[in-house]
N, C-alpha and C. Protein backbone atom coordinates (compact mmCIF):
# COMPACT_ATOMS: atom_id res chain seq x y z
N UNK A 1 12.20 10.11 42.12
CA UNK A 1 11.85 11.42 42.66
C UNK A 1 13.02 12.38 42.52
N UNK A 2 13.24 12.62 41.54
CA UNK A 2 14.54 13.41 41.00
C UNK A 2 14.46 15.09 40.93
N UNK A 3 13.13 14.90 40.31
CA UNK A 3 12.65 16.61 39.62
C UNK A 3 11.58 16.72 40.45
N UNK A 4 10.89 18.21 40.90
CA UNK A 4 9.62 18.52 41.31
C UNK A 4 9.01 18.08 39.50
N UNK A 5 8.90 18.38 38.55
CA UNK A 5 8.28 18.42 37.77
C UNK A 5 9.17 18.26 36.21
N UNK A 6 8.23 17.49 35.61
CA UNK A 6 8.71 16.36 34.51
C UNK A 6 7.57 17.08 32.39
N UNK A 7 8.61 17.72 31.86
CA UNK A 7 7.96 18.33 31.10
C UNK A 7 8.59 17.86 29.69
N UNK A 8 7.66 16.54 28.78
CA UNK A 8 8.10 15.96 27.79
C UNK A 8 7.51 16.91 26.01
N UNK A 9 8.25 16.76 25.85
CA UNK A 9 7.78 17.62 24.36
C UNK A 9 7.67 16.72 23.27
N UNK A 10 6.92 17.12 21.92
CA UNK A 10 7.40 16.19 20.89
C UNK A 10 6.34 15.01 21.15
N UNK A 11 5.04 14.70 21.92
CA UNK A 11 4.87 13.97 21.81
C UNK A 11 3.45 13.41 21.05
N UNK A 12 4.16 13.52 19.71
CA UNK A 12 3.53 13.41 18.03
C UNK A 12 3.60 12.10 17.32
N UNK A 13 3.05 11.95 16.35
CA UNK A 13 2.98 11.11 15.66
C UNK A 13 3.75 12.22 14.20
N UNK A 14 5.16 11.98 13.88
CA UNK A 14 5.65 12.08 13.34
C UNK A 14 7.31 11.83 13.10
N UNK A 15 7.97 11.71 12.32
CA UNK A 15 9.15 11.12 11.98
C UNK A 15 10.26 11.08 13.08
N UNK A 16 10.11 12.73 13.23
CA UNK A 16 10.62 12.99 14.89
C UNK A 16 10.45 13.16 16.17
N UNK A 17 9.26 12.72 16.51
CA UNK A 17 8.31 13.07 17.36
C UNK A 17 8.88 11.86 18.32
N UNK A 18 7.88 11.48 19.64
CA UNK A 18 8.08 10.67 20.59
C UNK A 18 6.98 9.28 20.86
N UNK A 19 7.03 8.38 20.23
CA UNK A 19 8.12 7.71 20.38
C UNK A 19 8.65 8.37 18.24
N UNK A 20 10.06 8.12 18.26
CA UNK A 20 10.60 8.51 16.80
C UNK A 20 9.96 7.68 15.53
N UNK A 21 10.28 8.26 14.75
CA UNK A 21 9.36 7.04 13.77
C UNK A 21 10.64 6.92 12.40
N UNK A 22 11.73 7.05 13.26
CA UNK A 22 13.09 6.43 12.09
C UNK A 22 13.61 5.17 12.13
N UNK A 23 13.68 4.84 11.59
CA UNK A 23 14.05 3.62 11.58
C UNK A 23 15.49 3.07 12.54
N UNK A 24 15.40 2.14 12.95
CA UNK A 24 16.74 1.76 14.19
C UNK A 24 18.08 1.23 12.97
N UNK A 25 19.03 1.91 13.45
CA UNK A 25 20.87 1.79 12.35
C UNK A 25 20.55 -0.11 12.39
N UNK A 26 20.24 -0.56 11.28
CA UNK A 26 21.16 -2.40 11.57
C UNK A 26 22.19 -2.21 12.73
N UNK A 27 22.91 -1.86 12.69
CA UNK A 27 23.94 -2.08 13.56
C UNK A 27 23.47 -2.48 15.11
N UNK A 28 22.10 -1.47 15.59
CA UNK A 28 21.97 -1.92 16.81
C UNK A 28 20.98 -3.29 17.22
N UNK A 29 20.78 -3.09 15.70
CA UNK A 29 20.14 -5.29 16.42
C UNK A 29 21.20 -6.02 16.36
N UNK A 30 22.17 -5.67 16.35
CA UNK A 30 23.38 -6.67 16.43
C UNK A 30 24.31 -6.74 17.94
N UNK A 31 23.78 -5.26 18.37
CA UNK A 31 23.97 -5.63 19.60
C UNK A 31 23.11 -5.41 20.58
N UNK A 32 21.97 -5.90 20.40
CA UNK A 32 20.77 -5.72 21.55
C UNK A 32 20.67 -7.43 21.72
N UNK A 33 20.29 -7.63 23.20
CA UNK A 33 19.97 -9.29 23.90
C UNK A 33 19.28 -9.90 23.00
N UNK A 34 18.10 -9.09 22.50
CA UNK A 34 17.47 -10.43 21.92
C UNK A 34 16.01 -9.24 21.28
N UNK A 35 15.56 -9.73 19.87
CA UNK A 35 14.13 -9.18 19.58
C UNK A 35 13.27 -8.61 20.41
N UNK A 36 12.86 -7.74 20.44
CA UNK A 36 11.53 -7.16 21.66
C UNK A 36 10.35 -7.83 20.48
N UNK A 37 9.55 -8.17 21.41
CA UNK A 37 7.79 -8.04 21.06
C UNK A 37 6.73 -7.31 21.15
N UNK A 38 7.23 -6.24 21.04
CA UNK A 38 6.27 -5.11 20.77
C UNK A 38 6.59 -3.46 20.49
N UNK A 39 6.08 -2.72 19.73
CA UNK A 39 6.75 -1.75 18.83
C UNK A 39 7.10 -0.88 19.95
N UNK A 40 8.58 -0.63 19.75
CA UNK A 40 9.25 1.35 20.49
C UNK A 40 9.75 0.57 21.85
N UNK A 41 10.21 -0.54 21.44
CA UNK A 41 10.77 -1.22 23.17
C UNK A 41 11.24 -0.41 23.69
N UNK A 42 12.77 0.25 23.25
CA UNK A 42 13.46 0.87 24.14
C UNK A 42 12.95 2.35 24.26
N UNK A 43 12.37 2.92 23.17
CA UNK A 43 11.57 4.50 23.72
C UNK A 43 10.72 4.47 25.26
N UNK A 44 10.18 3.14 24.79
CA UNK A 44 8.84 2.93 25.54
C UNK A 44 9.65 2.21 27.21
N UNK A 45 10.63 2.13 27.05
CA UNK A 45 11.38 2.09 28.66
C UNK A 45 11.57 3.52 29.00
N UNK A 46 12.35 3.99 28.32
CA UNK A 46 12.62 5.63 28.44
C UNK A 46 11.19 6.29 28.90
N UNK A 47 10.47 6.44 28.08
CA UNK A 47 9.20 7.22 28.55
C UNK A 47 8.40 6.57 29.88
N UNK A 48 8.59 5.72 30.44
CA UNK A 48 8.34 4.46 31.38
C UNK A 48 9.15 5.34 32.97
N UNK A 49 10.69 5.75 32.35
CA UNK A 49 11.62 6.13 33.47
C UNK A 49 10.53 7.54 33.72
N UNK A 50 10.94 8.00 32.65
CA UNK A 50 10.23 9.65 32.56
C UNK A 50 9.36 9.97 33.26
N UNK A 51 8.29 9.19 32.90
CA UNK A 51 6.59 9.87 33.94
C UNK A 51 6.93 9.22 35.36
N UNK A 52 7.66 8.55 35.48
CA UNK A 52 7.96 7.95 37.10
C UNK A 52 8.70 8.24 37.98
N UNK A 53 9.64 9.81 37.35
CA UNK A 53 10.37 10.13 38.21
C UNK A 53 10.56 11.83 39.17
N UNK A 54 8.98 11.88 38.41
CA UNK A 54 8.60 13.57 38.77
C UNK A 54 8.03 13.52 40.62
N UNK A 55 8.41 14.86 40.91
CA UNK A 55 8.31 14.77 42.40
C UNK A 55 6.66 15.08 42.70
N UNK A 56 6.02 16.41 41.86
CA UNK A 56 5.32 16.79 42.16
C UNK A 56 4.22 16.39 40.22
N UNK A 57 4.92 16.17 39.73
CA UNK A 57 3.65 16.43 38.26
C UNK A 57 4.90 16.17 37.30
N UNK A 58 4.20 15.48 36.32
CA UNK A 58 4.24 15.00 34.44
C UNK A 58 3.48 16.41 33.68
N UNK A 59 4.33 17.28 33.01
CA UNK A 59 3.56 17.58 31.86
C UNK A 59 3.86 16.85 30.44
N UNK A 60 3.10 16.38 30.02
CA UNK A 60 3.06 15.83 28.40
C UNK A 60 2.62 16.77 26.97
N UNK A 61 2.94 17.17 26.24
CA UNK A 61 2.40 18.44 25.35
C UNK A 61 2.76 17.39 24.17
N UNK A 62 1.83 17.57 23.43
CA UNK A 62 0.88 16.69 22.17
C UNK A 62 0.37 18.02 21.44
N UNK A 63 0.61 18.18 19.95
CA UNK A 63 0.00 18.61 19.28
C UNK A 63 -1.66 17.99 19.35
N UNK A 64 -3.02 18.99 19.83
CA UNK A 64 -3.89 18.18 19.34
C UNK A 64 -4.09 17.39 18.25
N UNK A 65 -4.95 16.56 18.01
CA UNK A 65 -5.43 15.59 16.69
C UNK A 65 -3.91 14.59 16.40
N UNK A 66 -2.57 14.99 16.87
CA UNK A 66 -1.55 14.61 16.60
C UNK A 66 -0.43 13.49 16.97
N UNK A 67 -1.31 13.11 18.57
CA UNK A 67 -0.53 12.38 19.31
C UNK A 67 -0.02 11.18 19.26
N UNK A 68 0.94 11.21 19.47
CA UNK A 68 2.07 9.71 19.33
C UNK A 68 1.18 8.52 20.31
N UNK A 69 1.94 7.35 19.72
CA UNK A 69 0.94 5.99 19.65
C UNK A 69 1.06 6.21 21.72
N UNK A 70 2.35 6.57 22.38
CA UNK A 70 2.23 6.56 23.76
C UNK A 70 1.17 7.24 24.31
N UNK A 71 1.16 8.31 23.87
CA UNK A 71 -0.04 9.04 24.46
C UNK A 71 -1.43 8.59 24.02
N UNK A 72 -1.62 8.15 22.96
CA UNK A 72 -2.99 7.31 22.34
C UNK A 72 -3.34 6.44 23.79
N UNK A 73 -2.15 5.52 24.07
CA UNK A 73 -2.43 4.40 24.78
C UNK A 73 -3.18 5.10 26.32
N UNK A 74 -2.44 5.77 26.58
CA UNK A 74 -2.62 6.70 28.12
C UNK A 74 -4.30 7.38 28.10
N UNK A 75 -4.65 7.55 26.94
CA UNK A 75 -5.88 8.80 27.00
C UNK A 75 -6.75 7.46 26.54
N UNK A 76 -6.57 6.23 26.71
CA UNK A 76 -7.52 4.90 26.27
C UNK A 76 -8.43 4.70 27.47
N UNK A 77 -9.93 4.21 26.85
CA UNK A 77 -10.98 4.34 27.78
C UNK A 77 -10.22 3.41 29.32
N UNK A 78 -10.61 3.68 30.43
CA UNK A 78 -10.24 2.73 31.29
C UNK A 78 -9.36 3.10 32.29
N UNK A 79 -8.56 4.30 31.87
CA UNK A 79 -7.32 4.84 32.35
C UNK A 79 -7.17 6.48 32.97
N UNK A 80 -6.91 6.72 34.31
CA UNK A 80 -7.12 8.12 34.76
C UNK A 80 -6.80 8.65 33.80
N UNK A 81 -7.37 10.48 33.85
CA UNK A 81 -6.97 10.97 32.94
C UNK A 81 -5.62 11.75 33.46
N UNK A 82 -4.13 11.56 32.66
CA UNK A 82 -2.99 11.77 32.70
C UNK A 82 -2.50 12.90 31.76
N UNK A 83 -3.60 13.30 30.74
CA UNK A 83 -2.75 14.06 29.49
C UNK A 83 -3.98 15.08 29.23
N UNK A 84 -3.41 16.49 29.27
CA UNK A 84 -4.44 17.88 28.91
C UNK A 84 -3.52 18.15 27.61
N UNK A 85 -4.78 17.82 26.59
CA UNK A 85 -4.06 18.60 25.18
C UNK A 85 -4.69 19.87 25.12
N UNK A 86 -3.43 20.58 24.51
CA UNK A 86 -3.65 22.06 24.22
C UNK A 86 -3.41 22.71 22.92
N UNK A 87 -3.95 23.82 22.71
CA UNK A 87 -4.02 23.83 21.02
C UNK A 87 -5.64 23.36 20.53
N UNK A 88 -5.56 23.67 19.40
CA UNK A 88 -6.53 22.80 18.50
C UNK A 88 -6.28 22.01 17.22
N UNK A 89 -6.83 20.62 16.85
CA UNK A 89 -6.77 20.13 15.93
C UNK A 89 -6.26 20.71 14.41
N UNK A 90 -5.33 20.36 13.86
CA UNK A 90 -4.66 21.09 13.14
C UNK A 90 -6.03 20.66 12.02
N UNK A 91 -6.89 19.91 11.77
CA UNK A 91 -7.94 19.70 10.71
C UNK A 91 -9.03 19.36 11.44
N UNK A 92 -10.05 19.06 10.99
CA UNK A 92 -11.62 18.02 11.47
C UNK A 92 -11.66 17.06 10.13
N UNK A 93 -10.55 16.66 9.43
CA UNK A 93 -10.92 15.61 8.62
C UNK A 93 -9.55 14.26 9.17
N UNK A 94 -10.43 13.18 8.78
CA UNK A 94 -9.87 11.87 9.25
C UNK A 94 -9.11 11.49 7.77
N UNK A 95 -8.11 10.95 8.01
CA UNK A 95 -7.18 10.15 7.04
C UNK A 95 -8.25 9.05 5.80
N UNK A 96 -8.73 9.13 5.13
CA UNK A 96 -9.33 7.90 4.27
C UNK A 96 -8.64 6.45 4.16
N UNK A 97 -7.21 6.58 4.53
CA UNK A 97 -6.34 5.79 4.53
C UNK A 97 -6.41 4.75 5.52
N UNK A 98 -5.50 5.58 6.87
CA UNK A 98 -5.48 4.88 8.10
C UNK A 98 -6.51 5.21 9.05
N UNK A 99 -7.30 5.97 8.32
CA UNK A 99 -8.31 6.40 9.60
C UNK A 99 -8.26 7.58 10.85
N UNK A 100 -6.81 8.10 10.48
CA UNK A 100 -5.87 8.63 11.71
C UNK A 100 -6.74 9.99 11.99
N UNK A 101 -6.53 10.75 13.13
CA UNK A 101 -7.21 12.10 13.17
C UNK A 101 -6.76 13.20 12.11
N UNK A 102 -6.06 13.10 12.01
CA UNK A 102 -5.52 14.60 11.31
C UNK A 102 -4.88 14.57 9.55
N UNK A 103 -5.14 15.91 8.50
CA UNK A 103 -4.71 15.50 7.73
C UNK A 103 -4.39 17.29 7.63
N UNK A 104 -2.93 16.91 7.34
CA UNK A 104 -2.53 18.17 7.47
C UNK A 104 -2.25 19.67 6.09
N UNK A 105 -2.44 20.25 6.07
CA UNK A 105 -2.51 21.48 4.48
C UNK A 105 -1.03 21.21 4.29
N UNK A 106 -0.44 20.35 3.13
CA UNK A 106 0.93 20.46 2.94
C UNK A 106 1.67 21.24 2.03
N UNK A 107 2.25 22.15 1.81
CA UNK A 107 2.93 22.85 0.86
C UNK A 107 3.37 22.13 -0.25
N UNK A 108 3.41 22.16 -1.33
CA UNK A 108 4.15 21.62 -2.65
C UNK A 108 5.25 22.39 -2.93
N UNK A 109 5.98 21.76 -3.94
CA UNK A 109 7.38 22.64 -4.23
C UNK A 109 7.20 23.50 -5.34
N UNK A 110 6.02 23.35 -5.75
CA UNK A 110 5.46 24.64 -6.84
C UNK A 110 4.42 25.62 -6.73
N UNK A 111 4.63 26.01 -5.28
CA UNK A 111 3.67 26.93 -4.42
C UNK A 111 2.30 26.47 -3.94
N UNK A 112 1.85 25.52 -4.62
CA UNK A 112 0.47 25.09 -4.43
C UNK A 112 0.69 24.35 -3.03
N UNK A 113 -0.33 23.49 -2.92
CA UNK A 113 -0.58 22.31 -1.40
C UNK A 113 -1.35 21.65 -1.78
N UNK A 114 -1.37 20.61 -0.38
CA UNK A 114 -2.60 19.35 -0.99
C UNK A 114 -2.64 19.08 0.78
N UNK A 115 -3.73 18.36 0.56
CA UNK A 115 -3.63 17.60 2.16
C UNK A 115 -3.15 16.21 2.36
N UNK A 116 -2.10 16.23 3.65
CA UNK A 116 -1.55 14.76 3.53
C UNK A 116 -1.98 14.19 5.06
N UNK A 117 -1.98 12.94 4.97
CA UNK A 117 -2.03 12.44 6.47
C UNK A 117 -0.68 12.71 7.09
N UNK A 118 -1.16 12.95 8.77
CA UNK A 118 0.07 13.55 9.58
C UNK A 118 0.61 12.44 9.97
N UNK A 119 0.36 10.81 9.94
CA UNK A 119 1.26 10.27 10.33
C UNK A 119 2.10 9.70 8.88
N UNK A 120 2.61 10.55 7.90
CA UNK A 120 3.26 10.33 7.03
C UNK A 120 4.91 10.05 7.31
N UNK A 121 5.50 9.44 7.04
CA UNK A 121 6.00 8.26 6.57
C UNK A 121 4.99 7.22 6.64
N UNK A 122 4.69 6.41 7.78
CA UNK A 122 3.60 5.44 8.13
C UNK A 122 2.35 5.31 7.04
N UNK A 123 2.34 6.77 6.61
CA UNK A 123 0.61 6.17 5.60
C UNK A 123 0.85 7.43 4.87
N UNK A 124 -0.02 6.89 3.58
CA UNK A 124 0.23 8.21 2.10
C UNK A 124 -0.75 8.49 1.63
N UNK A 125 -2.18 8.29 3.15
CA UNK A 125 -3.32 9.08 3.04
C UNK A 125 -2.86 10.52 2.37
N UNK A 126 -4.06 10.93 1.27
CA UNK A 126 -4.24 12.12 1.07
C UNK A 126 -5.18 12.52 0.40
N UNK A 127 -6.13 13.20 0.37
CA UNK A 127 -7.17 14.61 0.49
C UNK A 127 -6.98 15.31 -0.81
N UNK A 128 -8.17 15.06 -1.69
CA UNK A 128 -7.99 15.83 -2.73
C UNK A 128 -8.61 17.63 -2.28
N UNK A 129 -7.95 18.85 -3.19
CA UNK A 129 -8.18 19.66 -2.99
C UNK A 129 -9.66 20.40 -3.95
N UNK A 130 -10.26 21.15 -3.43
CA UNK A 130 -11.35 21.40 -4.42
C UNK A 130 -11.08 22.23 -5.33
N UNK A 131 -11.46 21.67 -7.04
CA UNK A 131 -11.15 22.35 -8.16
C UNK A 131 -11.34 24.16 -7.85
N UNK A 132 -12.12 24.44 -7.15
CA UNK A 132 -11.90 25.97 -7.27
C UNK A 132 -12.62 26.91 -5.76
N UNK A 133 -11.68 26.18 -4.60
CA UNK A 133 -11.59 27.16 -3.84
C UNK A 133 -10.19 25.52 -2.68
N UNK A 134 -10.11 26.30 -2.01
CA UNK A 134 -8.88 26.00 -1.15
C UNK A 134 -8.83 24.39 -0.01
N UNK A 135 -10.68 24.40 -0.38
CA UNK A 135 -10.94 23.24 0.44
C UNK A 135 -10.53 21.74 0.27
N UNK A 136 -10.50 21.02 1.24
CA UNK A 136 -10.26 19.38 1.10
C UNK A 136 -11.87 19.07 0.83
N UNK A 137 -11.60 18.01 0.18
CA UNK A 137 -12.67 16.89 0.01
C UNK A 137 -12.44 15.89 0.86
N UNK A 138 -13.26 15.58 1.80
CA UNK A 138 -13.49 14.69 2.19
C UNK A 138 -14.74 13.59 2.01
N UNK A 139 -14.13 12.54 1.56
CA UNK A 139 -15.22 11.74 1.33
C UNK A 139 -16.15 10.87 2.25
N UNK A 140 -16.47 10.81 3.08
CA UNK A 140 -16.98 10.85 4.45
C UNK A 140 -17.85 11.85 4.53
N UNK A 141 -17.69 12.56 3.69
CA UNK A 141 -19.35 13.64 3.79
C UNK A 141 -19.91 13.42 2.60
N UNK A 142 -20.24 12.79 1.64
CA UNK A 142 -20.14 12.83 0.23
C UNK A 142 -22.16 12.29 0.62
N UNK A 143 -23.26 12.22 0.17
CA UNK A 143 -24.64 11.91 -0.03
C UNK A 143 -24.80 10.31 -0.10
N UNK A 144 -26.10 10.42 -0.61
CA UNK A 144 -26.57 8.79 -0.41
C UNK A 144 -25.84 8.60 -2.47
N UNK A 145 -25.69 9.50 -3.09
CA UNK A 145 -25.57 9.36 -4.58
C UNK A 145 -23.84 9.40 -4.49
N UNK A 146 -22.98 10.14 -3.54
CA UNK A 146 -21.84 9.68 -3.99
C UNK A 146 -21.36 11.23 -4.29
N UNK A 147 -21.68 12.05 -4.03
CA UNK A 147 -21.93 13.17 -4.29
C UNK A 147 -21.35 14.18 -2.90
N UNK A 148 -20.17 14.94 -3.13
CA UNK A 148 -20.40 15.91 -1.91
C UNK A 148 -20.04 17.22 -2.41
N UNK A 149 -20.59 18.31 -1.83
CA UNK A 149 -20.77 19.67 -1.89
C UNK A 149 -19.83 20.30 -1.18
N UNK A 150 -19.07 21.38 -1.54
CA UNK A 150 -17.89 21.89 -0.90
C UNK A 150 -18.94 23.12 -0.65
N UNK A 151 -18.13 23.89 0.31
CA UNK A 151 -18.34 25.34 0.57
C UNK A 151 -18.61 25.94 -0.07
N UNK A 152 -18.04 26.16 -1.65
CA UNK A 152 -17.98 26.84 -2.55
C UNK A 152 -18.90 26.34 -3.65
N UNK A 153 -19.61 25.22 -3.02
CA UNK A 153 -20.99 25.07 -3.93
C UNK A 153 -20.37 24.07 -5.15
N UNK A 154 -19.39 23.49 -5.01
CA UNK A 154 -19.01 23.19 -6.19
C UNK A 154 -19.47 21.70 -5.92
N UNK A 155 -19.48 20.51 -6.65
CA UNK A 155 -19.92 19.13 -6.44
C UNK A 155 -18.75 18.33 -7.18
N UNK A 156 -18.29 16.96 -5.92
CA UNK A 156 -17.34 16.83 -6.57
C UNK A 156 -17.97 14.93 -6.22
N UNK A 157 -17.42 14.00 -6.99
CA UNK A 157 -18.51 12.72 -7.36
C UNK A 157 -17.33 11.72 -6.37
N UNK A 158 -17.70 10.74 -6.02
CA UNK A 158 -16.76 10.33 -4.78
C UNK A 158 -16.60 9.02 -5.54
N UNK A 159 -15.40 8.78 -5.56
CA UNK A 159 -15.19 6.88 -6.66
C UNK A 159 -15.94 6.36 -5.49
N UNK A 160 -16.86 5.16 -6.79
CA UNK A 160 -17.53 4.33 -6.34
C UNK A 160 -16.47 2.92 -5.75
N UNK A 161 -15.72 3.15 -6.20
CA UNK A 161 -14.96 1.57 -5.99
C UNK A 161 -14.27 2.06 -4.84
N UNK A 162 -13.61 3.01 -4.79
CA UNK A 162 -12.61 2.87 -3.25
C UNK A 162 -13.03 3.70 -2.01
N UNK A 163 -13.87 4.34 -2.75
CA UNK A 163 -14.90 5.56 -1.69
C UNK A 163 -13.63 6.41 -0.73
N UNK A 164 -12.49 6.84 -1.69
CA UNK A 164 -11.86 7.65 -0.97
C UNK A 164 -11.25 8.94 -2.05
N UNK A 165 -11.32 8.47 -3.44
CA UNK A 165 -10.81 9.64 -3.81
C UNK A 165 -11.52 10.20 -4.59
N UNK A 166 -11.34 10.90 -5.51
CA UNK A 166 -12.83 11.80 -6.41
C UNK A 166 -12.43 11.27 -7.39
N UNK A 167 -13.68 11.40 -8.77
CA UNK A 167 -13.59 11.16 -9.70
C UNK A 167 -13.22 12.31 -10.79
N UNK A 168 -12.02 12.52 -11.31
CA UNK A 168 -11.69 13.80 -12.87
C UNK A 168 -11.64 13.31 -13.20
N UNK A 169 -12.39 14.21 -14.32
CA UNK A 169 -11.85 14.15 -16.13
C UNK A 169 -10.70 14.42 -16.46
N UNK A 170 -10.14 13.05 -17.25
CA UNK A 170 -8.92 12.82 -17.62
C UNK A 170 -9.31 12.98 -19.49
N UNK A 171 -7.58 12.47 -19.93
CA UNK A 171 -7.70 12.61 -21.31
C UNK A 171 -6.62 11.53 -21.66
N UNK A 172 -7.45 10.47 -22.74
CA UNK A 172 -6.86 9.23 -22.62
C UNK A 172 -6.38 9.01 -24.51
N UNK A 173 -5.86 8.37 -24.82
CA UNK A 173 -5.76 8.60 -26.09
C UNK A 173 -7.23 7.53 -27.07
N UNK A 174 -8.02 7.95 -26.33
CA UNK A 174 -9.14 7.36 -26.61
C UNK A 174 -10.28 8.20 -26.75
N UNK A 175 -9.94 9.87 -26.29
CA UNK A 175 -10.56 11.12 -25.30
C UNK A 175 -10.98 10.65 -24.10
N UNK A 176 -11.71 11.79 -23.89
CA UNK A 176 -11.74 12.19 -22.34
C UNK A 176 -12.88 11.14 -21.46
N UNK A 177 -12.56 10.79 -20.54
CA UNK A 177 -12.84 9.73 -19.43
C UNK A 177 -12.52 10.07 -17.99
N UNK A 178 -13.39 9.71 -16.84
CA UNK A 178 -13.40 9.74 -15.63
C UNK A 178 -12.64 8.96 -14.63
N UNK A 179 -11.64 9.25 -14.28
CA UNK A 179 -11.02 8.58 -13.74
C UNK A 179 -10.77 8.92 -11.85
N UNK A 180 -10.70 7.63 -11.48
CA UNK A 180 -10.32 8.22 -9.86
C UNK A 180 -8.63 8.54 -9.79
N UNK A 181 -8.96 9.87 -8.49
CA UNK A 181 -7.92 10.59 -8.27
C UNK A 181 -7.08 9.68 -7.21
N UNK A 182 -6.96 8.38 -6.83
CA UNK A 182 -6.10 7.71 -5.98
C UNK A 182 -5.65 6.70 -6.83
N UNK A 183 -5.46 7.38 -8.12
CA UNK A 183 -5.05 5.89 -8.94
C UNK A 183 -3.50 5.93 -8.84
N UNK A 184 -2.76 7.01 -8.68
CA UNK A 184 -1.04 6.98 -8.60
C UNK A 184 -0.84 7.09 -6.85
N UNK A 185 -2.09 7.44 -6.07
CA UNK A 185 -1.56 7.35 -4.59
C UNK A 185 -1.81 5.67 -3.92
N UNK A 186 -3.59 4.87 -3.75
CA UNK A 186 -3.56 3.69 -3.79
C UNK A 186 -3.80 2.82 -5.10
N UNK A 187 -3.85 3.14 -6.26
CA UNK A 187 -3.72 2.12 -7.19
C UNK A 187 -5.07 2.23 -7.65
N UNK A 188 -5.73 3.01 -7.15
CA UNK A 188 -7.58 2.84 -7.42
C UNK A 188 -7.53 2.82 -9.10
N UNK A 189 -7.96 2.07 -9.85
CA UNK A 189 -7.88 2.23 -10.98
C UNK A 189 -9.61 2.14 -11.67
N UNK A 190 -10.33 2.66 -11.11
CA UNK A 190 -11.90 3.10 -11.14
C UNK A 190 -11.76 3.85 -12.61
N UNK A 191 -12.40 3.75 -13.36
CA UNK A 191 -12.62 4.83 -14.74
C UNK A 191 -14.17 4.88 -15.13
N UNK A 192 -14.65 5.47 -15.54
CA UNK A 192 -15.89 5.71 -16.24
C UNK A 192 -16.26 6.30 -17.82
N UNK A 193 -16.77 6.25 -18.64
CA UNK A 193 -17.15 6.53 -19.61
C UNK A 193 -17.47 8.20 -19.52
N UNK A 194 -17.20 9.04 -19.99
CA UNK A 194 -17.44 10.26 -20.58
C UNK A 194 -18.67 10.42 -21.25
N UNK A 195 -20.08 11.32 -20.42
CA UNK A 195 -21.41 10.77 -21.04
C UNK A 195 -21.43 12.11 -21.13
């Protein structure tokens, strides 16, 4: 009972966020007692002190769609409710990858963007963009044929084999062939014949 009131920031699912998602120096398993069994030991004491020492109230602030694995656990069926997110979901599309909520519009270093999953380092979910307007594809909306329709009316064919990335026309020294777009992100190596 230290503070009337206890106000944690940062608490994301990202590199720097809470709990951190960098990796611990070697050096300090060399001097810690002994292995923990279960991920963010020592964050997860810290955040433990934190919500337990407010006089009057915990605020917690979470990017919506964004929240770190602590706050996941807290907002789990079963459990008062402890956490008001504010804001809105930085997307409405889910990771194809990990499944995660959010996939965020990422800038490229040659002005363009793409969509990546927000818990990147952790996962290299990503969202193809539509050949000719600004949208993600998500494949999770795609028809009973494999098939999904962007905003812009355009139709883009969903690989049959990994059901996460789209199928382009590539150019092979064989000519041109269909290939899936997660073949340099998961390895999808799906191709089709040029009809």
């Amino acid at each position: 009972m230290e503070r009337d009131w206890i106000i944690v920031v940062e608490n994301k699912s990202d590199t720097y966020g809470f709990p951190s998602e960098v990796e611990d120096d070697p050096v300090l398993h060399m001097v810690t007692a002994e292995e923990q069994n279960y991920a963010h030991a020592e964050e997860r004491r810290l955040f433990y002190v934190v919500v337990t020492r407010a006089k009057r109230g915990v605020v917690l602030l979470t990017p919506a769609g964004e929240s770190s694995d602590f706050i996941r656990e807290i907002e789990a069926p079963g459990y008062q409710k402890f956490v008001d997110v504010y804001g809105t979901r930085a997307s409405q599309l889910n990771c194809p990858v990990c499944k995660g909520p959010t996939i965020r519009k990422t800038a490229k270093k040659d002005g363009g963007f793409f969509f990546a999953c927000a818990r990147f380092p952790r996962c290299n979910g990503t969202l193809k963009q539509c050949t000719n307007c600004d949208a993600a594809i998500d494949p999770t909306k795609a028809d009973a044929t494999g098939v999904i329709k962007c905003g812009c009316s355009t139709r883009h064919r969903i690989c049959s084999q990994c059901k996460q990335g789209t199928m382009e026309l590539r150019r092979g020294k064989y000519g041109e062939f269909w290939g899936c777009s997660q073949y340099g992100v998961t390895g999808c190596n799906n191709t089709q014949k040029k009809r």
